[in-house]
C-alpha atoms as a PDB file:
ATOM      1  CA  UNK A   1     -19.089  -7.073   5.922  1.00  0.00           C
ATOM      2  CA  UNK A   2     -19.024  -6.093   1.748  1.00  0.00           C
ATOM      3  CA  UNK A   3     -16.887  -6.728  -0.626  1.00  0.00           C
ATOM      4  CA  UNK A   4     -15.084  -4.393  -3.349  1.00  0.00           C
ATOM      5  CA  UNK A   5     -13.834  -6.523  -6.524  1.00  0.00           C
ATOM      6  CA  UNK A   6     -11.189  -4.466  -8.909  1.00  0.00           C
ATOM      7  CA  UNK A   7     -12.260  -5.405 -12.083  1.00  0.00           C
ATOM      8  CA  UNK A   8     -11.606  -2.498 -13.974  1.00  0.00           C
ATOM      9  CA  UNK A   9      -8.165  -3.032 -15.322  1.00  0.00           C
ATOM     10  CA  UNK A  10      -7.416  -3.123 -18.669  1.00  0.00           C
ATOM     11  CA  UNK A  11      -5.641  -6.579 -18.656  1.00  0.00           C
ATOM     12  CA  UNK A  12      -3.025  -5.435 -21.859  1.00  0.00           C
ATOM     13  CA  UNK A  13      -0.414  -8.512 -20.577  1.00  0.00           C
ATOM     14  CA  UNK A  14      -3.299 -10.702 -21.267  1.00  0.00           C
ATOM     15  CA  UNK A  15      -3.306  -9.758 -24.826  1.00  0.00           C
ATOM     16  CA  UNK A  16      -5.013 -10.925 -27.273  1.00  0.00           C
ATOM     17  CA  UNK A  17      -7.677 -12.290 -25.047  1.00  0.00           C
ATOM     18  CA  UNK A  18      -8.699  -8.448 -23.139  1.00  0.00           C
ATOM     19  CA  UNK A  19      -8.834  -7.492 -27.061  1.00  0.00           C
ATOM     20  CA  UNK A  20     -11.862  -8.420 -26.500  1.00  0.00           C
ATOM     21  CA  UNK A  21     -13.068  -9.262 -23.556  1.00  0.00           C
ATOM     22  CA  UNK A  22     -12.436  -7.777 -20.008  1.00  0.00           C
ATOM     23  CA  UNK A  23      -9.748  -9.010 -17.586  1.00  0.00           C
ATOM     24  CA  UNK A  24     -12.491 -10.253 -15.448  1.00  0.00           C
ATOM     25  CA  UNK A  25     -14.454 -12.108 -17.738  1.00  0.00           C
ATOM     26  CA  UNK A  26     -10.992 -14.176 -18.902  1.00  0.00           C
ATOM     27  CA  UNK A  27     -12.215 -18.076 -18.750  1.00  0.00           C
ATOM     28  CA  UNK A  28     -10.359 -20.384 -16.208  1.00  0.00           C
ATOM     29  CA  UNK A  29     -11.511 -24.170 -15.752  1.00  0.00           C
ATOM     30  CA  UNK A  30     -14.969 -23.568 -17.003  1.00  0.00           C
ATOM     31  CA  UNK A  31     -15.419 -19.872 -14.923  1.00  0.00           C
ATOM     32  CA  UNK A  32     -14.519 -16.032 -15.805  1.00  0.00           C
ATOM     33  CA  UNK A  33     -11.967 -14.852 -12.976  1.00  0.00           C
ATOM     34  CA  UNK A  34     -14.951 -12.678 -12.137  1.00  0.00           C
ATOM     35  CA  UNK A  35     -17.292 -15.999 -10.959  1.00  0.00           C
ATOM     36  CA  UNK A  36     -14.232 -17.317  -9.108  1.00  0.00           C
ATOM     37  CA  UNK A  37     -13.847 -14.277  -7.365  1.00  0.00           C
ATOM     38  CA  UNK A  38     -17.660 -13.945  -6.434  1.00  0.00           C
ATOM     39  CA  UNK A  39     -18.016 -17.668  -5.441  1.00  0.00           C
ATOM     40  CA  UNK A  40     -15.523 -17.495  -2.842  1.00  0.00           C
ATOM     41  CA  UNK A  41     -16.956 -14.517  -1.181  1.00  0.00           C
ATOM     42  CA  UNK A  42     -20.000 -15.789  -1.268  1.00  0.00           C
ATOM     43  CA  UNK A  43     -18.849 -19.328   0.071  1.00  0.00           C
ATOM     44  CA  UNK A  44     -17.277 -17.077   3.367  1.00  0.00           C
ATOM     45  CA  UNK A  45     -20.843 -15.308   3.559  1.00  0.00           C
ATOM     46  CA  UNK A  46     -20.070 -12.284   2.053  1.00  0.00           C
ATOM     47  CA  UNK A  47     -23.063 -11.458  -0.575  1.00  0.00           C
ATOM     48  CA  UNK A  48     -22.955  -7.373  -0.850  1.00  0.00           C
ATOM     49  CA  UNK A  49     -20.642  -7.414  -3.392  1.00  0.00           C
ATOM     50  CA  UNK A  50     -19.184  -3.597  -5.268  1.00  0.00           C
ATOM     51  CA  UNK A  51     -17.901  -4.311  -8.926  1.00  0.00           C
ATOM     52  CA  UNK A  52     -15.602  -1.392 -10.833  1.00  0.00           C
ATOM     53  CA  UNK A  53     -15.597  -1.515 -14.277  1.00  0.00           C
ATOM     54  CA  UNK A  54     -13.322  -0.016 -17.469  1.00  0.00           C
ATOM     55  CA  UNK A  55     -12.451  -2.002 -20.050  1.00  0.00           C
ATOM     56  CA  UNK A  56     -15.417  -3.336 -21.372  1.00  0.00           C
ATOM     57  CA  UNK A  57     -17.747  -2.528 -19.081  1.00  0.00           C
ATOM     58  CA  UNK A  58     -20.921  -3.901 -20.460  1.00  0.00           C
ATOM     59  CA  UNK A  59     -19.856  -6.816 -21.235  1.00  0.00           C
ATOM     60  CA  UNK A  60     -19.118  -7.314 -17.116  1.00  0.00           C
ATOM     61  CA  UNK A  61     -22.476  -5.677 -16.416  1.00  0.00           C
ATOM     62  CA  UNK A  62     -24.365  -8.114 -18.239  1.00  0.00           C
ATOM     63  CA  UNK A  63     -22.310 -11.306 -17.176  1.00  0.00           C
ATOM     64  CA  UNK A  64     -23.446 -10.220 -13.820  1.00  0.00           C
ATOM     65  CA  UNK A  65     -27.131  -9.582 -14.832  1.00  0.00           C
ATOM     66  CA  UNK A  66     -27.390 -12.897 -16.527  1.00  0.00           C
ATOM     67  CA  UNK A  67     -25.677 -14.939 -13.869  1.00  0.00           C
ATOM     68  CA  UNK A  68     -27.970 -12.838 -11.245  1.00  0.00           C
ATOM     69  CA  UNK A  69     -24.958 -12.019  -9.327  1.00  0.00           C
ATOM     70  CA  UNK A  70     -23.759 -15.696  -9.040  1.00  0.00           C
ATOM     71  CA  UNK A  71     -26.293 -15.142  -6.129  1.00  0.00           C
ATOM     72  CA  UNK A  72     -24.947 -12.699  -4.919  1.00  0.00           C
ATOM     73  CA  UNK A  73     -26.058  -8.912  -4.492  1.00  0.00           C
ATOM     74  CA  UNK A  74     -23.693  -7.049  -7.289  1.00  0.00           C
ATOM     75  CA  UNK A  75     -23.455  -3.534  -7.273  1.00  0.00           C
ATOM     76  CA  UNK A  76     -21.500  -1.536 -10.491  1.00  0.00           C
ATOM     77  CA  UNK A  77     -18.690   1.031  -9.835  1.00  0.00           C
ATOM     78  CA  UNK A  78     -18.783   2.728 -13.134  1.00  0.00           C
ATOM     79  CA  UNK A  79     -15.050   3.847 -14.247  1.00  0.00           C
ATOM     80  CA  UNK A  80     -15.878   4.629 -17.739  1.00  0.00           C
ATOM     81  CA  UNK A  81     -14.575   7.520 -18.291  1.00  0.00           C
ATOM     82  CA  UNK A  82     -11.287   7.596 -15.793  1.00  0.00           C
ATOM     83  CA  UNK A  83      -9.931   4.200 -14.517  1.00  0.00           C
ATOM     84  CA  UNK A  84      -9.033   5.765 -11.374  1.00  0.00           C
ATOM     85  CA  UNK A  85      -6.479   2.607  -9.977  1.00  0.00           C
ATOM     86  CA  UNK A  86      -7.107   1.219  -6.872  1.00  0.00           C
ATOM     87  CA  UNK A  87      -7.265   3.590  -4.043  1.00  0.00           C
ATOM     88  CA  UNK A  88      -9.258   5.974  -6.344  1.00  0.00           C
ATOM     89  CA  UNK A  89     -11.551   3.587  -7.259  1.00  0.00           C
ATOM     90  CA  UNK A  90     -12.334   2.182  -3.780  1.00  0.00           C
ATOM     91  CA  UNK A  91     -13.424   5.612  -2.884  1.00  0.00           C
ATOM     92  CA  UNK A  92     -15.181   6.234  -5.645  1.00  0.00           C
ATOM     93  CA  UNK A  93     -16.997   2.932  -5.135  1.00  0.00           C
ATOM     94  CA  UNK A  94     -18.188   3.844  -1.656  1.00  0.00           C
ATOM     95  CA  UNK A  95     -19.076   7.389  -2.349  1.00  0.00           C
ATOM     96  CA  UNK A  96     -22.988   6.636  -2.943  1.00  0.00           C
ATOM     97  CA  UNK A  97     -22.689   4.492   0.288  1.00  0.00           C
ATOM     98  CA  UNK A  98     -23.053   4.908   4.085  1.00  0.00           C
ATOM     99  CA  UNK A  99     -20.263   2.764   4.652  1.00  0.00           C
ATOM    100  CA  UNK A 100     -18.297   4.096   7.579  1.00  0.00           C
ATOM    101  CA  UNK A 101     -18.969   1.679  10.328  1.00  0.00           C
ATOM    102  CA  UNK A 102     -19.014  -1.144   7.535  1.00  0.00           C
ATOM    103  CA  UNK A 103     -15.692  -3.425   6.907  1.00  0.00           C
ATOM    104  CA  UNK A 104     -14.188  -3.648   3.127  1.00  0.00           C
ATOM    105  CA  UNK A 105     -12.684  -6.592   1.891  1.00  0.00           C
ATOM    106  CA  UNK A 106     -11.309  -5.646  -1.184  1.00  0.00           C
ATOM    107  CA  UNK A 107      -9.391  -7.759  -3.798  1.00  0.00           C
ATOM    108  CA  UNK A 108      -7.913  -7.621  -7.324  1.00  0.00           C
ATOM    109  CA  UNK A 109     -10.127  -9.902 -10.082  1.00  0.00           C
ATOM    110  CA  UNK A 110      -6.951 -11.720 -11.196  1.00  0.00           C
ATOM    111  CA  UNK A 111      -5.450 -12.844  -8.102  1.00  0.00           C
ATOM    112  CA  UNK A 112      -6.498 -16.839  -7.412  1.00  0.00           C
ATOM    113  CA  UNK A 113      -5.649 -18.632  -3.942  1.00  0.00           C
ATOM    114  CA  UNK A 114      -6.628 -20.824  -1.693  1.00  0.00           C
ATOM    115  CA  UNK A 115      -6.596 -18.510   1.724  1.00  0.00           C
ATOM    116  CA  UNK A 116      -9.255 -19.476   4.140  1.00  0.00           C
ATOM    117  CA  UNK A 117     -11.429 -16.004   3.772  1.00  0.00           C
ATOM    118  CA  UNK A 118     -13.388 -16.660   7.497  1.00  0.00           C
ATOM    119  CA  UNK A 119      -9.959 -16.907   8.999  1.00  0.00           C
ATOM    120  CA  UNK A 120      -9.122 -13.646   7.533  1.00  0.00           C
ATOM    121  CA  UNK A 121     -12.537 -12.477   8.848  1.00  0.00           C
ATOM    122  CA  UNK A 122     -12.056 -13.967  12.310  1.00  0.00           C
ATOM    123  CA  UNK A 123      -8.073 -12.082  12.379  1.00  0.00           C
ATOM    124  CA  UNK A 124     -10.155  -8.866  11.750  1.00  0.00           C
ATOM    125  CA  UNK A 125     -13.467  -9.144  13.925  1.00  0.00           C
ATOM    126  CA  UNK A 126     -11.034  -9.908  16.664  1.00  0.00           C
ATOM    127  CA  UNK A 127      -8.523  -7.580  16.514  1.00  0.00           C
ATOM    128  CA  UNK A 128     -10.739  -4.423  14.525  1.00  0.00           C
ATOM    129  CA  UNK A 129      -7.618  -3.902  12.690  1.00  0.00           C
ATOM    130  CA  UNK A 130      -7.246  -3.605   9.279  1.00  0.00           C
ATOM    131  CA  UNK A 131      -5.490  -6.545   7.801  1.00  0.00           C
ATOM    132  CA  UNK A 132      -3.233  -6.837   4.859  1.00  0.00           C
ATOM    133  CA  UNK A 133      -2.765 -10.015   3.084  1.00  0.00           C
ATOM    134  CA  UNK A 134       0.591 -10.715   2.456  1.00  0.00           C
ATOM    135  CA  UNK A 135       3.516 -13.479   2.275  1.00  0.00           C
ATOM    136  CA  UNK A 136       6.628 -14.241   1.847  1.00  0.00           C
ATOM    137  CA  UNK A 137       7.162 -15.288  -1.902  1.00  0.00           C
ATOM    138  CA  UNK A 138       9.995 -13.402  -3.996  1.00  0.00           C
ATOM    139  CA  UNK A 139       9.607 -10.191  -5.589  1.00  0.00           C
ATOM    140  CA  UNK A 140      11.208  -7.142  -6.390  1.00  0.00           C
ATOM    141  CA  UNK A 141       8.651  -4.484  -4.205  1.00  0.00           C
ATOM    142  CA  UNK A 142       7.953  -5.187  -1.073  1.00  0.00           C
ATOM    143  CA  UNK A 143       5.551  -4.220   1.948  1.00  0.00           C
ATOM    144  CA  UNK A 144       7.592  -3.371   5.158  1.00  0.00           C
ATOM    145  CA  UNK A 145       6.397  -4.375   9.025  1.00  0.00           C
ATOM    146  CA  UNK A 146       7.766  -3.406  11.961  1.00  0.00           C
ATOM    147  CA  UNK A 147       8.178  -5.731  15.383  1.00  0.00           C
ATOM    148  CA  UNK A 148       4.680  -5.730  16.107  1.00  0.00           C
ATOM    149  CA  UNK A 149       3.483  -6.813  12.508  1.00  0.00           C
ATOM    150  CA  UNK A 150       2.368  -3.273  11.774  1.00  0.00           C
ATOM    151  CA  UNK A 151       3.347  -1.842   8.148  1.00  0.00           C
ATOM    152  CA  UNK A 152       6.149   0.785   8.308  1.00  0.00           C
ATOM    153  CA  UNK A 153       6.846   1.130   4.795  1.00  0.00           C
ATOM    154  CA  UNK A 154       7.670   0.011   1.202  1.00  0.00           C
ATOM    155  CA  UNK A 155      11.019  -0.689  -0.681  1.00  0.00           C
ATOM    156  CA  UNK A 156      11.954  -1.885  -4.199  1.00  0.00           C
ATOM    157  CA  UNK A 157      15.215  -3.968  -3.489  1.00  0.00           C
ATOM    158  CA  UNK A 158      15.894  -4.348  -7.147  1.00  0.00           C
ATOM    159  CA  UNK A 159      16.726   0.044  -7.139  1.00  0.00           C
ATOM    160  CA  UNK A 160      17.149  -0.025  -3.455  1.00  0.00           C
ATOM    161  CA  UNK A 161      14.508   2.784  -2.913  1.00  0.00           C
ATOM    162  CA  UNK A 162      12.452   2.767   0.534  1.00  0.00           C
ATOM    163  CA  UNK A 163       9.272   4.691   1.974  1.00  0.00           C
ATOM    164  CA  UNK A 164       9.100   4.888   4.993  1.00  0.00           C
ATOM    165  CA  UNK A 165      10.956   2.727   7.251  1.00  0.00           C
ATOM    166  CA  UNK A 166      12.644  -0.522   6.349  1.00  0.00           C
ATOM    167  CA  UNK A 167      11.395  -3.535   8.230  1.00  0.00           C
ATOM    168  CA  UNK A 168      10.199  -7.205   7.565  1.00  0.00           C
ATOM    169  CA  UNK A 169       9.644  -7.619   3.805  1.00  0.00           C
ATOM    170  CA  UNK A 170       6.441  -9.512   2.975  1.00  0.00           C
ATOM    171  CA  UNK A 171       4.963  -9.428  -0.687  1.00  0.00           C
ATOM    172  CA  UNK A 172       0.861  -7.938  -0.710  1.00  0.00           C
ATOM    173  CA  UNK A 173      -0.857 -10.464  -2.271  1.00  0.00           C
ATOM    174  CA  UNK A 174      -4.054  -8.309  -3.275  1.00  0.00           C
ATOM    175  CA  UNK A 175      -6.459  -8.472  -0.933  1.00  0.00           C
ATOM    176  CA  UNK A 176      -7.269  -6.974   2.351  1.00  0.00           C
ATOM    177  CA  UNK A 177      -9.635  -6.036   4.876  1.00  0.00           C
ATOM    178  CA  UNK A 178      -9.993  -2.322   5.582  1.00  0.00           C
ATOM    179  CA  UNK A 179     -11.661  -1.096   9.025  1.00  0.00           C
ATOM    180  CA  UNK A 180     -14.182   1.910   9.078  1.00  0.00           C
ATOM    181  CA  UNK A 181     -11.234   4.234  10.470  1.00  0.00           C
ATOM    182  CA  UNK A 182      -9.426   3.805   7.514  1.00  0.00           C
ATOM    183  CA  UNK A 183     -12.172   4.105   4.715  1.00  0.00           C
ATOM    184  CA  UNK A 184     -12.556   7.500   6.531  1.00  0.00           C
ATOM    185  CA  UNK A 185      -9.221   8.518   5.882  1.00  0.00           C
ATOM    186  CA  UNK A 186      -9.424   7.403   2.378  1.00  0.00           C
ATOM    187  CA  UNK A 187     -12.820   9.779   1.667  1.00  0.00           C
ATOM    188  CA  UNK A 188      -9.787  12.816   2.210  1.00  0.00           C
ATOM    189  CA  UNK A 189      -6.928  12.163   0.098  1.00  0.00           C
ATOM    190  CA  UNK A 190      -5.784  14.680  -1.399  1.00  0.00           C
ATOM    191  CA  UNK A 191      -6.012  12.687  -5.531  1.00  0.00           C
ATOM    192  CA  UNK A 192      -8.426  11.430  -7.839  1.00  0.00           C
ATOM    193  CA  UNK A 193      -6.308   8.709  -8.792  1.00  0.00           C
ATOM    194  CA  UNK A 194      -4.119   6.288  -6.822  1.00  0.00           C
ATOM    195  CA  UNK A 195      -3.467   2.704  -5.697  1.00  0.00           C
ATOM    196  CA  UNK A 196      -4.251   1.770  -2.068  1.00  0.00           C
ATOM    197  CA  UNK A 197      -0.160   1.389  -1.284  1.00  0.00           C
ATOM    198  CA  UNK A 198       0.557   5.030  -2.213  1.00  0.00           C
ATOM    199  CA  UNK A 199      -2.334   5.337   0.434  1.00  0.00           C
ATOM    200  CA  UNK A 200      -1.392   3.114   3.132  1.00  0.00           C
ATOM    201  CA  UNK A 201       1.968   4.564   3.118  1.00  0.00           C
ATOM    202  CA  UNK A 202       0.573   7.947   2.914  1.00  0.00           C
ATOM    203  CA  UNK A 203      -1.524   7.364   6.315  1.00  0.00           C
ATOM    204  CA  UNK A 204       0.574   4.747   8.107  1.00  0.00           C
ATOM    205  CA  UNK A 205       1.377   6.324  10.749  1.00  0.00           C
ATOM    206  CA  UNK A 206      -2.235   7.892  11.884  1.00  0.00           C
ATOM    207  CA  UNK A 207      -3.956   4.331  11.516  1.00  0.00           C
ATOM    208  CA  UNK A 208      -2.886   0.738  12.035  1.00  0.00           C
ATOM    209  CA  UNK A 209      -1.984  -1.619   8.540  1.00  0.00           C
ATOM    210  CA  UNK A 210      -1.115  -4.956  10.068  1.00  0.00           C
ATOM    211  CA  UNK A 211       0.466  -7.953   8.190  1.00  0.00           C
ATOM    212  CA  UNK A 212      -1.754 -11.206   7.836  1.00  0.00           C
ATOM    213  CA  UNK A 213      -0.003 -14.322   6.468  1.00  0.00           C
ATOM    214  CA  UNK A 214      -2.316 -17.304   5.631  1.00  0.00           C
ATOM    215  CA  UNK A 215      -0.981 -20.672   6.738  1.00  0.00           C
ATOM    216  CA  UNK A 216      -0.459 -22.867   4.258  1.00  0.00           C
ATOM    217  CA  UNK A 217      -0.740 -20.068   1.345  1.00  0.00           C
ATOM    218  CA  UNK A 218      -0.557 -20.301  -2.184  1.00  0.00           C
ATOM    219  CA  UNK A 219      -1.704 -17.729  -4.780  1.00  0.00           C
ATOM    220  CA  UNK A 220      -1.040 -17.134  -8.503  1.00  0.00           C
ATOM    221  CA  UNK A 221      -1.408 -13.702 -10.450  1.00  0.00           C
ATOM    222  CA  UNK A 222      -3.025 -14.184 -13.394  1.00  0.00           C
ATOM    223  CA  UNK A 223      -1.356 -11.373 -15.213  1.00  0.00           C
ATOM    224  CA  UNK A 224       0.468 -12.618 -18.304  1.00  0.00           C
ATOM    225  CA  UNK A 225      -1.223 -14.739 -21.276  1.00  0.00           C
ATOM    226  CA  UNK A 226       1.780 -17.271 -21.127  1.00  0.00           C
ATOM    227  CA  UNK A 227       0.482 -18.050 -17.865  1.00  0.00           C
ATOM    228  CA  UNK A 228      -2.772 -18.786 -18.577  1.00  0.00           C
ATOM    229  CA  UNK A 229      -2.569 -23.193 -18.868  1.00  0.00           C
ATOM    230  CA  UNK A 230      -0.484 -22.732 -15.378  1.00  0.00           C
ATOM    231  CA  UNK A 231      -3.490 -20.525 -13.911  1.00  0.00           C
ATOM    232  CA  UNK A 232      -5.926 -23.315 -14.935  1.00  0.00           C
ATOM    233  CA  UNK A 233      -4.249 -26.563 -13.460  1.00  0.00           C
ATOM    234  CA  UNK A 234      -4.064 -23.907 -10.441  1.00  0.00           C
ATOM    235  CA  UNK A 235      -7.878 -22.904 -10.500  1.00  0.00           C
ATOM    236  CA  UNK A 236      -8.759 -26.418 -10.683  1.00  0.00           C
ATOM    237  CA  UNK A 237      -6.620 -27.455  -7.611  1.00  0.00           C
ATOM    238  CA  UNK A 238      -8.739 -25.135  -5.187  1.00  0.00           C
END
């Protein structure tokens, strides 16, 4: 299995710190978000490792080069010129590769938690379905599942709006592990750039999205600069 780390965000509600420095190179107890991510796909086996970058992107590309790759095998994703969101840069990241009967995990740079990433591997070896990580913590937009845990739709319940069909709300936390079937679909959408929900909702209903919900989870976005004493008494309790 690889890995795909978003990194290419351009962090503005961490301002003044991605003034200058990238999102993913933020310090937290002593490591850049970046190294935390890395480390704990490394520590569940996972060394082929894809890297998009944005904001700053040599200042990511040489964090990588001088910490050889956290030992890890770290591959750039080059968004320079068009930050091209999630889905859009996924696809863009796989492009070069022969990927198709190769597993993605993918997750955002800024998400921290303590889920047990070869449990998550297990779920999906298992079933060869592709598994979204997900919970039940209070939001305004949620993911929607039907009876058999399979995603159905989306809905905001602050505006009331739904895609799809309504169902079991459970907020994505991020990450997720996406089977060959579905990386295929996602070499033929139709745009350049999108997130991977506007995708998954887009081809629900031709592949399986199923819910995964860690035992025992707890996760922290590391989105907003008031946040960031929280995120490190939370980094330093994994």
């Amino acid at each position: 299995m690889k890995a795909m780390i978003f990194a290419a965000g351009l962090g503005t509600r961490l301002k003044p710190l991605t003034d200058t420095m990238p999102k993913a190179l933020v310090p937290l107890a002593g490591k850049s978000l970046l190294q935390w991510q890395v480390e704990k796909l490394r520590d569940a086996g996972i060394t082929d490792i894809i890297v998009n970058v944005h904001h700053f992107p040599d200042m990511i590309i040489e964090a990588v080069r001088a910490n050889e790759g956290w030992g890890c095998n770290i591959v750039i994703s080059d968004e320079r010129d068009l930050l091209l969101d999630t889905g859009g840069g996924l696809r863009k990241a796989l492009t070069p590769y022969t990927l198709r009967h190769t597993p993605i995990l993918a997750s955002n740079v800024d998400i921290l938690s303590n889920i047990d990433l070869n449990a998550l591997i297990a779920t999906y070896e298992q079933t060869g379905i592709s598994q979204l990580v997900v919970s039940d913590r209070q939001t305004q937009r949620y993911l929607c599942f039907d009876e058999q845990n399979t995603l159905c739709g989306w809905t905001n319940i602050a505006t009331g709006e739904i895609k799809g069909r309504d169902g079991r709300h459970l907020a994505f936390s991020g990450l997720q592990i996406l089977s060959p079937e579905v990386l295929a679909l996602l070499q033929h959408y139709p745009k350049e750039k999108f997130s991977l929900i506007e995708f998954y909702l887009h081809c629900m209903n031709k592949v399986s999205l199923q819910a995964y919900v860690p035992a025992n989870y707890r996760m922290m976005d590391v989105g907003k600069i008031d946040q960031i004493d929280e995120a490190e008494r939370f980094a330093e309790s994994l």
